[in-house]
C-alpha atoms as a PDB file:
ATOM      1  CA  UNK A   1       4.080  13.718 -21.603  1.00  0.00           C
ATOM      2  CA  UNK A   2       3.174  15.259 -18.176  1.00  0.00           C
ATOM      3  CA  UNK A   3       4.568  13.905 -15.119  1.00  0.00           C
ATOM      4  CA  UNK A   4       4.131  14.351 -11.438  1.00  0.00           C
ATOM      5  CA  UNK A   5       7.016  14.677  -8.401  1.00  0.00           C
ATOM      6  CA  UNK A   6       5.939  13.554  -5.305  1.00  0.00           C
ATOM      7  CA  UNK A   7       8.911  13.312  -2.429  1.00  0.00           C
ATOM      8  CA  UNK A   8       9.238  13.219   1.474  1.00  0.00           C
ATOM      9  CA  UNK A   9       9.536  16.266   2.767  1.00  0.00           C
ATOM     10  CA  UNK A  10      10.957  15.622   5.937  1.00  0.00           C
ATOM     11  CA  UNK A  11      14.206  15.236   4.411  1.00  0.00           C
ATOM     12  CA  UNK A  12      16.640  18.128   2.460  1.00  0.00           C
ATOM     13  CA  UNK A  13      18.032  15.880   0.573  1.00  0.00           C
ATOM     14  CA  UNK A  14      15.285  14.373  -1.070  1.00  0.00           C
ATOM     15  CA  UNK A  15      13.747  17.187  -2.466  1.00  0.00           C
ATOM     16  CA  UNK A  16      16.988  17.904  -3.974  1.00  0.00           C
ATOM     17  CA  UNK A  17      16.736  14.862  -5.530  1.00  0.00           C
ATOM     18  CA  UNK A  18      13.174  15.980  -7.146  1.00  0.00           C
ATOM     19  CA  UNK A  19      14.415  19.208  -8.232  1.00  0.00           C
ATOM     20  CA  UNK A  20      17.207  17.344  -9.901  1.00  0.00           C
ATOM     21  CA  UNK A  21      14.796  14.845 -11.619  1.00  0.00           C
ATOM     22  CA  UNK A  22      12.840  17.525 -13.084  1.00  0.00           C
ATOM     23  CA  UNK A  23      15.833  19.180 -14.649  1.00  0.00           C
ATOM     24  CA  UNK A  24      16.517  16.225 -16.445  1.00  0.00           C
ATOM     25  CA  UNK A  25      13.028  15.473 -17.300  1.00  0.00           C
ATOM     26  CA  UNK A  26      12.441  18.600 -18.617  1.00  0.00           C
ATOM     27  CA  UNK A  27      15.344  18.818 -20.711  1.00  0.00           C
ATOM     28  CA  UNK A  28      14.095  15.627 -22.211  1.00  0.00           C
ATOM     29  CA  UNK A  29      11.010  17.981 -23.304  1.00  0.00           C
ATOM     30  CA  UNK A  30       8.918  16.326 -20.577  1.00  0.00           C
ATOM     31  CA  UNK A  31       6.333  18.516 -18.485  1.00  0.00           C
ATOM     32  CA  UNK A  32       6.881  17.796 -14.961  1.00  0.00           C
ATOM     33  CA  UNK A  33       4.968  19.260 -12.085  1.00  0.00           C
ATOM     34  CA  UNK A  34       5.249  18.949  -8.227  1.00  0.00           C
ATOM     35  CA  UNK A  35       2.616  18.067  -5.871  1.00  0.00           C
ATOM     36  CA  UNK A  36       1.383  20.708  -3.426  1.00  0.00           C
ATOM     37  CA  UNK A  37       3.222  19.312  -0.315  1.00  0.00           C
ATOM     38  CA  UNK A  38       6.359  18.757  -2.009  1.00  0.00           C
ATOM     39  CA  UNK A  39       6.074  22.383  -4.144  1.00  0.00           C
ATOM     40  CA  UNK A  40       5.722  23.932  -1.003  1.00  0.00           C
ATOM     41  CA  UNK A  41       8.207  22.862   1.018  1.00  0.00           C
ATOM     42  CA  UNK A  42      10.225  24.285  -2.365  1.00  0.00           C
ATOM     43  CA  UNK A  43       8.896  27.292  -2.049  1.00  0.00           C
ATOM     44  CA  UNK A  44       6.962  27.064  -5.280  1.00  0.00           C
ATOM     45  CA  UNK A  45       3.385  26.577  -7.318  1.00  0.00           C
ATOM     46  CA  UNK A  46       2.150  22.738  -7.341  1.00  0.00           C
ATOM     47  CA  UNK A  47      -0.566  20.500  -8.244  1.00  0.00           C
ATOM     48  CA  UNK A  48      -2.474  18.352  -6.236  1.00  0.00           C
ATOM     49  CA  UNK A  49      -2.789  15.054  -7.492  1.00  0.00           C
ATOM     50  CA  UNK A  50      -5.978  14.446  -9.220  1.00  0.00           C
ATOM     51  CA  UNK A  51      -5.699  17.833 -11.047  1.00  0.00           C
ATOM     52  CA  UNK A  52      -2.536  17.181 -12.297  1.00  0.00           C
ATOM     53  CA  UNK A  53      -3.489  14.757 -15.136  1.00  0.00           C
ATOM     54  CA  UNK A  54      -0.112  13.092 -15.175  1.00  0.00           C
ATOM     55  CA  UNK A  55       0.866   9.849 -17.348  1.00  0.00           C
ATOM     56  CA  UNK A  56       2.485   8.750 -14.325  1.00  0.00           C
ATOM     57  CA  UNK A  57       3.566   9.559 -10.875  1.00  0.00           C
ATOM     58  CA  UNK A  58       7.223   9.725  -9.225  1.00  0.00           C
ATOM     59  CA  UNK A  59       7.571   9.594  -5.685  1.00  0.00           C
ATOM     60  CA  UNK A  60      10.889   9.911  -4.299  1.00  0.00           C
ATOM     61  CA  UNK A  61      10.324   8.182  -0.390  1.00  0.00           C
ATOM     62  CA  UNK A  62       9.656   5.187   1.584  1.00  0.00           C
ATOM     63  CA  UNK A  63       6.741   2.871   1.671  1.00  0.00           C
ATOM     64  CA  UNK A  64       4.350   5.128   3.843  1.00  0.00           C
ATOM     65  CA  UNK A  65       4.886   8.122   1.031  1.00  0.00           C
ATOM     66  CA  UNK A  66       4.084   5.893  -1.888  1.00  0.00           C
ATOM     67  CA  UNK A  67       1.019   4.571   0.188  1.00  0.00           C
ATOM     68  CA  UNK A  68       0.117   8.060   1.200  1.00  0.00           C
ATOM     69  CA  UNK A  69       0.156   9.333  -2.721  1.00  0.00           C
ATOM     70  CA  UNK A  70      -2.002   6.191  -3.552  1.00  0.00           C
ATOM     71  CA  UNK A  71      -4.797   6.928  -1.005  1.00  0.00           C
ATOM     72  CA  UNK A  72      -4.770  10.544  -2.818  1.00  0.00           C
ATOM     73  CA  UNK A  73      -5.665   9.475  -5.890  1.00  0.00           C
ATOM     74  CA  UNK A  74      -9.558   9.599  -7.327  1.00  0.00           C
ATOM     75  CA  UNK A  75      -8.623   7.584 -10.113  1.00  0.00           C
ATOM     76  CA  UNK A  76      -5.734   5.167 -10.463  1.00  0.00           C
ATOM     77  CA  UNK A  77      -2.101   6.661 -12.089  1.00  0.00           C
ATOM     78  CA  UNK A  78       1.218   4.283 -12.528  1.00  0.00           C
ATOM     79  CA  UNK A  79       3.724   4.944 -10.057  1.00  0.00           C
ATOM     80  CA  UNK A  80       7.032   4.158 -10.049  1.00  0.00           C
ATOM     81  CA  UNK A  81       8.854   4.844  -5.954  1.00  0.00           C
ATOM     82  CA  UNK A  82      12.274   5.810  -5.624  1.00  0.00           C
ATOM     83  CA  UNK A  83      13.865   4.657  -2.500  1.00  0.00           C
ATOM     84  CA  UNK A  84      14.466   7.345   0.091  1.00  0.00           C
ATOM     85  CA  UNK A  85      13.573   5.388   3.340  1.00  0.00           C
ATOM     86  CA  UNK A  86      14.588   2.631   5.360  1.00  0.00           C
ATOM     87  CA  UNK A  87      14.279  -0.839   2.818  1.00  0.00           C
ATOM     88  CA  UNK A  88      11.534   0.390   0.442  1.00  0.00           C
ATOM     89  CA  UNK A  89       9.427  -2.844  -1.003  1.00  0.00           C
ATOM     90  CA  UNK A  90       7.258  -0.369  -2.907  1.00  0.00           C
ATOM     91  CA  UNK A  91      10.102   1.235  -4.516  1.00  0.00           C
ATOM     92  CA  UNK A  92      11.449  -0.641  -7.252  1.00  0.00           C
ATOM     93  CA  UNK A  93      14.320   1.677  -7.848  1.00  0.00           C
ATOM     94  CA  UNK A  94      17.398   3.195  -5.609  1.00  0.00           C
ATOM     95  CA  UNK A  95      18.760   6.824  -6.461  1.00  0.00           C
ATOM     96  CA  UNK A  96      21.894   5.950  -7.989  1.00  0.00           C
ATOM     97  CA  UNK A  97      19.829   3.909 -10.585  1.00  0.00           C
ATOM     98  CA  UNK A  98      16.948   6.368 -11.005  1.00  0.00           C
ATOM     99  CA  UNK A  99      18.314   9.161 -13.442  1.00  0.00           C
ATOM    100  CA  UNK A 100      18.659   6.750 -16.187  1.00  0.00           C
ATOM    101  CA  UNK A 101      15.604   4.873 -16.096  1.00  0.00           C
ATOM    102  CA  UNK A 102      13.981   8.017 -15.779  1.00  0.00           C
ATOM    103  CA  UNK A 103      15.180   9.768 -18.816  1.00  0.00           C
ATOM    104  CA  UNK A 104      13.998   6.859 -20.596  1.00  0.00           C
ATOM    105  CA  UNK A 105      10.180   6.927 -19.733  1.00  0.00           C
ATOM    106  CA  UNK A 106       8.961   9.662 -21.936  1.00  0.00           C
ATOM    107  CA  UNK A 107       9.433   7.393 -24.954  1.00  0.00           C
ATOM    108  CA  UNK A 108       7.215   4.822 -23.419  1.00  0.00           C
ATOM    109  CA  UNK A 109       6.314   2.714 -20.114  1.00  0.00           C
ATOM    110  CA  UNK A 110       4.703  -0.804 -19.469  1.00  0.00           C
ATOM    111  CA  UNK A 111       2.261  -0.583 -16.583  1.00  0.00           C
ATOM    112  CA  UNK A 112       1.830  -3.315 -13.311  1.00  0.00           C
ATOM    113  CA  UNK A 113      -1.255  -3.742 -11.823  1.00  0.00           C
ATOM    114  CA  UNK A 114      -1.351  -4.701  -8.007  1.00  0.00           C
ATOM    115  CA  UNK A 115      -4.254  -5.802  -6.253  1.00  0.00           C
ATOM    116  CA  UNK A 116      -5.762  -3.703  -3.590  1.00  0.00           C
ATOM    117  CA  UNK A 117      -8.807  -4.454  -1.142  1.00  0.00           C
ATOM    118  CA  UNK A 118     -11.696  -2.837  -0.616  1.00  0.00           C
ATOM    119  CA  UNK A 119     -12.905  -3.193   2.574  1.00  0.00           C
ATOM    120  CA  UNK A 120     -16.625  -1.601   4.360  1.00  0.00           C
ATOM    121  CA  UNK A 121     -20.279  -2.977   5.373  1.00  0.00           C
ATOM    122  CA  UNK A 122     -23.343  -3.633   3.592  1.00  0.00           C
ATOM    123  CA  UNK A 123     -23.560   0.353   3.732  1.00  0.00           C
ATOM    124  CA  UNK A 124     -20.552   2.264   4.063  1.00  0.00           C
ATOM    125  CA  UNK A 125     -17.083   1.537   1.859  1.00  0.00           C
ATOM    126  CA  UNK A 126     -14.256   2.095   4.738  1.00  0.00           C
ATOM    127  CA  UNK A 127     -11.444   2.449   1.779  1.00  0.00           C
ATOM    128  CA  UNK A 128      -8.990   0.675  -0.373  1.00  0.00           C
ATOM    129  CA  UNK A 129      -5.811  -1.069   0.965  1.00  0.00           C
ATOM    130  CA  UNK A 130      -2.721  -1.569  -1.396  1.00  0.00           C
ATOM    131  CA  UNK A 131      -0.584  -3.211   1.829  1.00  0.00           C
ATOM    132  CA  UNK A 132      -3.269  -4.317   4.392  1.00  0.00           C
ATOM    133  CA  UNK A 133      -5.991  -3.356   6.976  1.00  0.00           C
ATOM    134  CA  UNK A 134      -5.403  -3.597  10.570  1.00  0.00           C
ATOM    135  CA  UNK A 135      -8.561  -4.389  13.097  1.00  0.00           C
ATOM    136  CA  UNK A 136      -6.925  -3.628  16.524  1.00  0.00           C
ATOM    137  CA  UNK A 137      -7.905  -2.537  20.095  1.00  0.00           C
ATOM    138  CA  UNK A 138      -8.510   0.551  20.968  1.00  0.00           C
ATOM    139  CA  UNK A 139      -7.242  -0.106  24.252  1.00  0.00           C
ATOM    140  CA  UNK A 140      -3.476  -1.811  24.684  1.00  0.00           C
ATOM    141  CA  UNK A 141      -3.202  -5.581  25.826  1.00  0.00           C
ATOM    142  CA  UNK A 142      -7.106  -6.513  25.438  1.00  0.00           C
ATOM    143  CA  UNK A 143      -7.417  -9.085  23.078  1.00  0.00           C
ATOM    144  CA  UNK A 144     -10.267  -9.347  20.336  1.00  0.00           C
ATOM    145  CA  UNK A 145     -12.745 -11.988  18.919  1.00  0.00           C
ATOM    146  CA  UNK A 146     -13.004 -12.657  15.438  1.00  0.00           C
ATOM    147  CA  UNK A 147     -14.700 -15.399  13.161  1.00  0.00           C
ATOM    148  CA  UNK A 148     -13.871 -15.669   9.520  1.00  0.00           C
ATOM    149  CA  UNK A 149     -16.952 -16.494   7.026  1.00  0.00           C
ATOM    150  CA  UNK A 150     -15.858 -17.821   3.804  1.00  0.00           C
ATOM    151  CA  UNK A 151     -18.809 -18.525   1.314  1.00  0.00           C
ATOM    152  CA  UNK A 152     -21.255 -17.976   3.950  1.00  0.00           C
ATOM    153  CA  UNK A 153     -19.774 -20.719   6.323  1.00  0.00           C
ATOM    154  CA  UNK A 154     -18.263 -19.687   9.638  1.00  0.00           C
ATOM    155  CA  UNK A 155     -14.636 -21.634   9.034  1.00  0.00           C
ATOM    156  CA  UNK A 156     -12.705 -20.174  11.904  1.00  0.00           C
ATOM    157  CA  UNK A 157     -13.100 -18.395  15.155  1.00  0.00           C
ATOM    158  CA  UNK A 158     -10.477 -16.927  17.431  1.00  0.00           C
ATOM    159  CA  UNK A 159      -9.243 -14.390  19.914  1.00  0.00           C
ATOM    160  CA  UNK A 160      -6.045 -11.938  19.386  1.00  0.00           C
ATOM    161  CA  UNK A 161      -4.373  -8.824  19.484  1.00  0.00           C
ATOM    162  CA  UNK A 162      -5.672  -7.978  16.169  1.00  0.00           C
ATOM    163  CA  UNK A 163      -5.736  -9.151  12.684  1.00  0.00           C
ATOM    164  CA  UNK A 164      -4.254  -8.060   9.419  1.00  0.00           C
ATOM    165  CA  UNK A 165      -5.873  -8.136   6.146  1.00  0.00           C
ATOM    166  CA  UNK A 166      -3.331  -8.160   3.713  1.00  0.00           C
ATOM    167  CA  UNK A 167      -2.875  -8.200  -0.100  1.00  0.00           C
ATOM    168  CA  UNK A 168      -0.386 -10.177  -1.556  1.00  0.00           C
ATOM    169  CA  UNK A 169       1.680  -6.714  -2.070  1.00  0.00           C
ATOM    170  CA  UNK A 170       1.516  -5.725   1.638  1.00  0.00           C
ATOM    171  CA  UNK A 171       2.517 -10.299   1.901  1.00  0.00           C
ATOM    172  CA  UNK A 172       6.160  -7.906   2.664  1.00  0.00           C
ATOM    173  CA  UNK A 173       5.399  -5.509   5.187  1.00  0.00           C
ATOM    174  CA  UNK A 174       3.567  -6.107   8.466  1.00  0.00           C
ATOM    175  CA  UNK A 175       1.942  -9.655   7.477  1.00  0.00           C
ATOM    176  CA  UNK A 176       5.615 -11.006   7.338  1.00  0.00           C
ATOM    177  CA  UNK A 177       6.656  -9.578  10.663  1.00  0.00           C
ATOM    178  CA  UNK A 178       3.655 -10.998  12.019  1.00  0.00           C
ATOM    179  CA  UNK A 179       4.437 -14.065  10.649  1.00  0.00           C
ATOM    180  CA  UNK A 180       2.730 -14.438   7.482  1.00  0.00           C
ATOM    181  CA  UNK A 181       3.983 -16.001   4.082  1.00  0.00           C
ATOM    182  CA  UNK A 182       5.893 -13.873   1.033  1.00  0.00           C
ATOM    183  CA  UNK A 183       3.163 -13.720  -1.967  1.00  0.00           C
ATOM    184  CA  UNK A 184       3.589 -13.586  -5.566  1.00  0.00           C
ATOM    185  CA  UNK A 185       1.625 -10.217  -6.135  1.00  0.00           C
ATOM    186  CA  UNK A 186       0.689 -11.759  -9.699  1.00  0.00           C
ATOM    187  CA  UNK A 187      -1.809 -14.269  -6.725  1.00  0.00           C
ATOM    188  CA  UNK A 188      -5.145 -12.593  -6.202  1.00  0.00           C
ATOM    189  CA  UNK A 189      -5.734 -13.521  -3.261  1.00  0.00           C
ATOM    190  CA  UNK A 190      -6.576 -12.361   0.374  1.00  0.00           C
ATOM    191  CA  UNK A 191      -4.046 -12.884   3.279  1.00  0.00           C
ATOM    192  CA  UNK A 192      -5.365 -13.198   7.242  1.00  0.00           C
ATOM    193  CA  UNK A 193      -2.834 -13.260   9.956  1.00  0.00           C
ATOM    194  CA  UNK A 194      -3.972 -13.221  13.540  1.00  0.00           C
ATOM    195  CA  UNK A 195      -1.785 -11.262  15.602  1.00  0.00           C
ATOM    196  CA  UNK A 196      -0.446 -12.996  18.935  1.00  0.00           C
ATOM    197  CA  UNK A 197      -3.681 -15.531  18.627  1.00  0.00           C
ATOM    198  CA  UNK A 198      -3.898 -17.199  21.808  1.00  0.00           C
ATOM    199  CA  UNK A 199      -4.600 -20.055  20.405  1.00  0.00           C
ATOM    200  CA  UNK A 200      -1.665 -21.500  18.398  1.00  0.00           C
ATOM    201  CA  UNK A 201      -3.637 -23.457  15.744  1.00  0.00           C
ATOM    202  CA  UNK A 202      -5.058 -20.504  14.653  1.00  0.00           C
ATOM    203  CA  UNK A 203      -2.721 -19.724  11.310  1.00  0.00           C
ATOM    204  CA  UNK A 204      -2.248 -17.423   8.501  1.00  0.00           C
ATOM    205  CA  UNK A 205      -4.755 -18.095   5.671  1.00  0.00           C
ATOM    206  CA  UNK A 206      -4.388 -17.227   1.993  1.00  0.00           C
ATOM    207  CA  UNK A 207      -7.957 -17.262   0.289  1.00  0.00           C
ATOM    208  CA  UNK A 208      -8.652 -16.844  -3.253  1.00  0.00           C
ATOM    209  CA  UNK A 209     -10.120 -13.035  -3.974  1.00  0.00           C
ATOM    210  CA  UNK A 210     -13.324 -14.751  -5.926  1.00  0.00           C
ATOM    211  CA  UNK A 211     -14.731 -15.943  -2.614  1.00  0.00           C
ATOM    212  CA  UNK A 212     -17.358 -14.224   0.020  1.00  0.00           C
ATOM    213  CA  UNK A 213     -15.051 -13.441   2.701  1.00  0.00           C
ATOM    214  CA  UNK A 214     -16.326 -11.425   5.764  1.00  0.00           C
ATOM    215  CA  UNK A 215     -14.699 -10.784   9.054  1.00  0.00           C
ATOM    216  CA  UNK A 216     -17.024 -10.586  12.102  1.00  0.00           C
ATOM    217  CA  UNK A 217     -15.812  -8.852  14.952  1.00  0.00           C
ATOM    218  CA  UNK A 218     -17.629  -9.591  18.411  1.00  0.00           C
ATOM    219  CA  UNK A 219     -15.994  -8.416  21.251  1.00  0.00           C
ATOM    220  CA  UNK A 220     -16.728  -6.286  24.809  1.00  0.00           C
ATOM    221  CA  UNK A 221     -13.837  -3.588  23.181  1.00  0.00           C
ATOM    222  CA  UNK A 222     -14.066  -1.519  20.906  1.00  0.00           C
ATOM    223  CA  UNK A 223     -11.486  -2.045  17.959  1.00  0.00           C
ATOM    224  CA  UNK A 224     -10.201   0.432  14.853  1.00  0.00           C
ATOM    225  CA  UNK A 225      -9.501  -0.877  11.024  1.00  0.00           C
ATOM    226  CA  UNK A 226      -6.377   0.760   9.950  1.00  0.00           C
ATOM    227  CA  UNK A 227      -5.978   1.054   6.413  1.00  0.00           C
ATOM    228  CA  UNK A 228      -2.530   1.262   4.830  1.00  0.00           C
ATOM    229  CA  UNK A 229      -1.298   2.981   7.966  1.00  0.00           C
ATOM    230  CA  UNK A 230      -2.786   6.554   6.447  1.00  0.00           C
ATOM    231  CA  UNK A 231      -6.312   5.857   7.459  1.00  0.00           C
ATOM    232  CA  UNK A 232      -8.534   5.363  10.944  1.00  0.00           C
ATOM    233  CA  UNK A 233     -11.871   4.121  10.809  1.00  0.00           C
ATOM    234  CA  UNK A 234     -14.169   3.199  14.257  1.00  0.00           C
ATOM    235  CA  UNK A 235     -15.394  -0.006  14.101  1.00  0.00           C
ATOM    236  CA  UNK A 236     -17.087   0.022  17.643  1.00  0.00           C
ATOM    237  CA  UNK A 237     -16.583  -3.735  19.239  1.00  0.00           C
ATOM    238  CA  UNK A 238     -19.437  -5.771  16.697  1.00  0.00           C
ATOM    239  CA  UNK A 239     -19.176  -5.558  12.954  1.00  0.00           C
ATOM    240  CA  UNK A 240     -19.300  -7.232   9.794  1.00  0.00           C
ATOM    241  CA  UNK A 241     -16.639  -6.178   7.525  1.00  0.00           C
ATOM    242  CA  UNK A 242     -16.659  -6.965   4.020  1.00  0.00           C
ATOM    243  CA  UNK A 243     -13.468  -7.637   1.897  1.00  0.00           C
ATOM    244  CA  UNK A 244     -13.811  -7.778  -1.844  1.00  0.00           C
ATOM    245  CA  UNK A 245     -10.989  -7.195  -4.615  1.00  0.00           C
ATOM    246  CA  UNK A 246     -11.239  -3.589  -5.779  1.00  0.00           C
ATOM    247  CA  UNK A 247     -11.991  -2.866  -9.210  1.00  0.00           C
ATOM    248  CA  UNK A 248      -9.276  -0.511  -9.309  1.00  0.00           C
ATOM    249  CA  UNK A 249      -6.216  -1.983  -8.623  1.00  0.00           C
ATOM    250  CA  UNK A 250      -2.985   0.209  -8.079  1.00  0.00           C
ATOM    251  CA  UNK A 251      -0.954   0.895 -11.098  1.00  0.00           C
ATOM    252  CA  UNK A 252       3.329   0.261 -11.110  1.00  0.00           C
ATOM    253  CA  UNK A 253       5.689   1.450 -13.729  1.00  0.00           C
ATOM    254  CA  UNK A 254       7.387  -1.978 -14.628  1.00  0.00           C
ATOM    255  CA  UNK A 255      10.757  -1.790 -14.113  1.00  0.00           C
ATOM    256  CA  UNK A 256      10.926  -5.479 -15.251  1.00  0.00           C
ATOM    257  CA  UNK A 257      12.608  -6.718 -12.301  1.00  0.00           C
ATOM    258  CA  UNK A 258      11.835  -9.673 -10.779  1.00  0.00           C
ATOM    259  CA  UNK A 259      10.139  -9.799  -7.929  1.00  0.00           C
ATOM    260  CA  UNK A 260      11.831 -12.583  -5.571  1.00  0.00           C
ATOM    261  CA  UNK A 261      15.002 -11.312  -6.718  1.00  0.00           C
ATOM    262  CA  UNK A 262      13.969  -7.496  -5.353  1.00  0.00           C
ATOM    263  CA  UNK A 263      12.394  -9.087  -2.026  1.00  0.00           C
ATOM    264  CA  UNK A 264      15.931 -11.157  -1.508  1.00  0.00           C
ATOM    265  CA  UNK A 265      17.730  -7.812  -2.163  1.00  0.00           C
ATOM    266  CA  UNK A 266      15.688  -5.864   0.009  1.00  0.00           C
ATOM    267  CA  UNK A 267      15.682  -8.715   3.253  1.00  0.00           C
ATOM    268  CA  UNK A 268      19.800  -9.076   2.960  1.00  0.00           C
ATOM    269  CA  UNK A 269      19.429  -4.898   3.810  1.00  0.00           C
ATOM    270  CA  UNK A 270      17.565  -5.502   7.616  1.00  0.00           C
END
């Protein structure tokens, strides 16, 4: 089995960490390479992620560098994120726990597939989100105006800061900050939360992934869609934006732990 090291490499200590997990990997008689960035900052040959052909992926960091290594990837690869940052809901392990479940995955892994959206026009594909896309201002305090068309039928209009498109994954990052509901990620399923609406009816939404959803944006500024925090695209200040359920979904090595029981660890940490 070949497997790929991906840490932060903003921090010593962490890629001290990855050196440390290859030892033991490779003792195990497992192949393990480093990704470029990481194998650099080591001082040493790497592999950049789609030539790597790895059974799986390990990435020693915080949310952003598991979201980062996903965006990298042509085709999807399980992860599994080891907890280097601040609470980590994309890391199902911490490093005092990692060794050992490590040693354990050349004889075998069961894989977790998370929905991700795909988001673009009638021309262009923007990108895929694992967390959520962003449409905000370009310019600070301006509001925006949106209208939500489900099945073809205009079901909501409003004006706000912004709005985030969220999976049920990302239900844990800025969607619940902003006010949004925790998601079973086994829910396919699209989540909308306005951000400061100015109108106060105007709620989050959950809304099944088999519909036609589109988000129109009509407004005298211009706005951006951020995806996943790692990518910018201009959307001008009118657009239709289509959201669709990607065929490829991201891919987690299954830890088998349960999922409200990880979220209720992770909140009693802020």
């Amino acid at each position: 089995m070949r497997l790929l090291l991906v840490s932060r490499i903003d921090n010593r200590d962490a890629l001290v960490f990855a050196e440390k997990i290859k030892t033991v990997l490779e003792k195990e008689g497992t192949e393990v390479l480093f990704e470029n960035d990481t194998a650099k900052s080591l001082g040493i040959a790497g592999s950049s992620i789609a030539d790597a052909n790895a059974a799986a992926v390990i990435v020693i960091g915080g949310d952003g560098t598991i979201l980062r290594t996903i965006q990298q990837m042509e085709r999807p690869i399980p992860v599994i994120g080891i907890n280097w940052g601040e609470v980590g809901f994309l890391a199902d392990l911490e490093p005092f726990e990692a060794l050992e479940f490590i040693k354990n995955m050349p004889c075998g892994f069961s894989v977790e597939k998370r929905m991700r959206i795909s988001l673009g026009n009638d021309t262009t594909c923007f990108g895929n989100a694992l967390n959520e896309a962003l449409i905000v201002t370009t310019r600070p305090a301006k509001m925006l105006k949106f209208s939500v068309i489900i099945d073809g039928v205009t079901t909501e209009q409003f004006r706000a800061d912004g709005l985030l498109i969220s999976t049920p994954t990302g239900s844990t990052a800025y969607a619940m900050s902003a006010g949004g509901p925790i998601v079973d990620p086994r829910i396919q399923g699209f989540l909308l939360v306005p951000l400061a609406p100015y109108l106060l009816s105007s709620r989050p939404h959950l809304i099944s992934s088999d519909r036609d959803l589109r988000v129109k944006l009509e407004s005298s500024k211009s706005a951006n869609l951020v995806i996943d925090g790692q990518k910018t695209v201009g959307l001008g200040t009118t657009m239709m934006i289509n959201v669709k359920r990607s065929e490829h979904p991201a891919l987690f090595v299954d830890v088998k732990r349960n999922f409200f029981e990880k979220v209720d660890n992770k909140l009693r940490k802020l």
